[in-house]
Protein backbone atom coordinates (compact mmCIF):
# COMPACT_ATOMS: atom_id res chain seq x y z
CA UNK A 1 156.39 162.12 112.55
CA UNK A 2 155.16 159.04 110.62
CA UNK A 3 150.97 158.96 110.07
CA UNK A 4 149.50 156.25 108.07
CA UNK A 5 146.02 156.95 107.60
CA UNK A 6 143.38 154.58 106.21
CA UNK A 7 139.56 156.06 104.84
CA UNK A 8 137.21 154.27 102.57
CA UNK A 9 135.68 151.72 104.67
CA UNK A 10 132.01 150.66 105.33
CA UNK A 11 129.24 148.51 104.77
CA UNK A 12 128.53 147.15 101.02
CA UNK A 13 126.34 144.51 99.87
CA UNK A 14 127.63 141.34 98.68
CA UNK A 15 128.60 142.39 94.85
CA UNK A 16 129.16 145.41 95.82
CA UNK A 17 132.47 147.53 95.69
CA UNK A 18 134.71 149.94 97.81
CA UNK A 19 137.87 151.88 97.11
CA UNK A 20 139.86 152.11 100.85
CA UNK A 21 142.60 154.70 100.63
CA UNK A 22 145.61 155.18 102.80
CA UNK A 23 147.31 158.24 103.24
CA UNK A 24 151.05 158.24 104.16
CA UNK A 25 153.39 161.04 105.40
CA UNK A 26 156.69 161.29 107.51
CA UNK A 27 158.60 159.14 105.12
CA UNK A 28 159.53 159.10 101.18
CA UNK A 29 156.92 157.47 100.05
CA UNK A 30 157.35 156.62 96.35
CA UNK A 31 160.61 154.93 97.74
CA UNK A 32 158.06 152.50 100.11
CA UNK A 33 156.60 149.66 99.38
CA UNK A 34 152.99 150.22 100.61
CA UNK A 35 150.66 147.04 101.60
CA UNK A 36 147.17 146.25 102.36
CA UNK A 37 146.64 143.64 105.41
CA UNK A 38 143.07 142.45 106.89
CA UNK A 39 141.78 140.99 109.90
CA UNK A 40 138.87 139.15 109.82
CA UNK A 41 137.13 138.21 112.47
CA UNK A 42 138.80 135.21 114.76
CA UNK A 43 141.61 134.58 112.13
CA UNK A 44 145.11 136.12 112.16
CA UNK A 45 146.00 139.31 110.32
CA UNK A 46 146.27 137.98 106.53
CA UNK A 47 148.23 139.71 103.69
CA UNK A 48 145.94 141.20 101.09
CA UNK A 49 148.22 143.00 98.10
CA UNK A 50 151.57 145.17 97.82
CA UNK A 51 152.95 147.18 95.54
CA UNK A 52 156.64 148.55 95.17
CA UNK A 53 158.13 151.91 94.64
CA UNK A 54 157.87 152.25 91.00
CA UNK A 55 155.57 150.14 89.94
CA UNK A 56 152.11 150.64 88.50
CA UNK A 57 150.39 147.24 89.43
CA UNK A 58 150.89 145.11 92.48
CA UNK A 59 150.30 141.85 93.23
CA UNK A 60 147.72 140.21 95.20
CA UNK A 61 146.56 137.51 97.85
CA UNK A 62 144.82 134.53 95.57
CA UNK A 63 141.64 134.71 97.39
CA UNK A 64 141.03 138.58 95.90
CA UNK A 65 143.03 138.25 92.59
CA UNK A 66 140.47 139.17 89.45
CA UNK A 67 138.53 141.12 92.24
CA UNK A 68 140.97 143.41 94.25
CA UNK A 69 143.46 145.82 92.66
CA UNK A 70 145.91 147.61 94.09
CA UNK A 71 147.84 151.10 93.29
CA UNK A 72 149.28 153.87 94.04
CA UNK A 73 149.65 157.82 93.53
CA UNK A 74 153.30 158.73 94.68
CA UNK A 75 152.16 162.86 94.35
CA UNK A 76 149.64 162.64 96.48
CA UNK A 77 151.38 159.67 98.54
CA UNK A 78 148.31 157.69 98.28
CA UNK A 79 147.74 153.90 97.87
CA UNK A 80 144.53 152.47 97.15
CA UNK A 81 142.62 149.18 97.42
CA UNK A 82 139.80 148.87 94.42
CA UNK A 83 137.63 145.92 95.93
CA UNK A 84 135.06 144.67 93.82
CA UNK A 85 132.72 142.05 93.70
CA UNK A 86 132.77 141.79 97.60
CA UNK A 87 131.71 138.52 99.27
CA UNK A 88 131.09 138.46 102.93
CA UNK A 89 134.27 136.70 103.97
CA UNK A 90 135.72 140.04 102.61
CA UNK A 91 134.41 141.22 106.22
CA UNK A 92 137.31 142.20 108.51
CA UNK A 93 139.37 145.54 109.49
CA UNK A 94 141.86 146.58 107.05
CA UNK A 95 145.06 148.20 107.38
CA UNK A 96 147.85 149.75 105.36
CA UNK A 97 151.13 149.03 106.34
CA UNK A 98 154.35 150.87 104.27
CA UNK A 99 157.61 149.09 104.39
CA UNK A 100 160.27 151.84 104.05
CA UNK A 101 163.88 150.44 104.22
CA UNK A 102 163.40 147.88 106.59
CA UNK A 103 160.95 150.33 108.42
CA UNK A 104 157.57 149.04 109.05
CA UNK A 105 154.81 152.20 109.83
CA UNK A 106 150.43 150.70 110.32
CA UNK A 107 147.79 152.81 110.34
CA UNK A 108 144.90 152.10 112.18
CA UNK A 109 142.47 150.12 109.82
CA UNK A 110 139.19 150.57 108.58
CA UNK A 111 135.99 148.60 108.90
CA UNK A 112 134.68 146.79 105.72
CA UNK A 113 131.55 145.15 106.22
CA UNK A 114 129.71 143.08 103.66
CA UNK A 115 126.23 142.23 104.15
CA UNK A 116 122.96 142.45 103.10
């Protein structure tokens, strides 16, 4: 059974930073490439960063390049999100998606909230 699993959210004031995480099992994860998606708030689900089996540093959406980084620790089939220097339209629910072969598996986002 495939479980995504997402932690990390909350709220943060603008400047601020959060690390989201996003637990994977059910699948081989160092072979997946694992992504970060967010929804903010009367706009479509956007693409945020991914980063492929193997690789130590992803790439990321302009908007959050120079803040966000993404990574990933294939023994404890982790990827994370390092957000930094949050602005409010950082606000939205984010998910993890992992793209295994063709094989797309969500978890069920967490809330990121920045405001003072």
């Amino acid at each position: 059974q495939v479980q995504v699993m997402e932690s990390g959210g909350g709220l943060v004031q603008p400047g601020g930073s959060l690390r989201l995480s996003c637990a994977a099992s059910g699948f081989t994860f160092r072979d997946a490439a694992m992504s970060w998606f967010r929804q903010i708030p009367a706009k479509e689900r956007e693409w945020v960063a991914t980063i492929v089996s193997g690789d130590l540093t992803g790439i990321c959406t302009d908007s959050v390049k120079g803040r966000f980084t993404i990574s990933r620790d294939d023994a404890k089939n982790t990827v994370y999100l390092q957000m930094n220097d949050l602005k409010p339209e950082d606000t939205g629910v984010y998910y993890c998606r992992g793209n295994y072969w063709g094989n797309y598996y969500w978890g069920q986002g967490t809330q990121v909230t920045v405001s003072s």
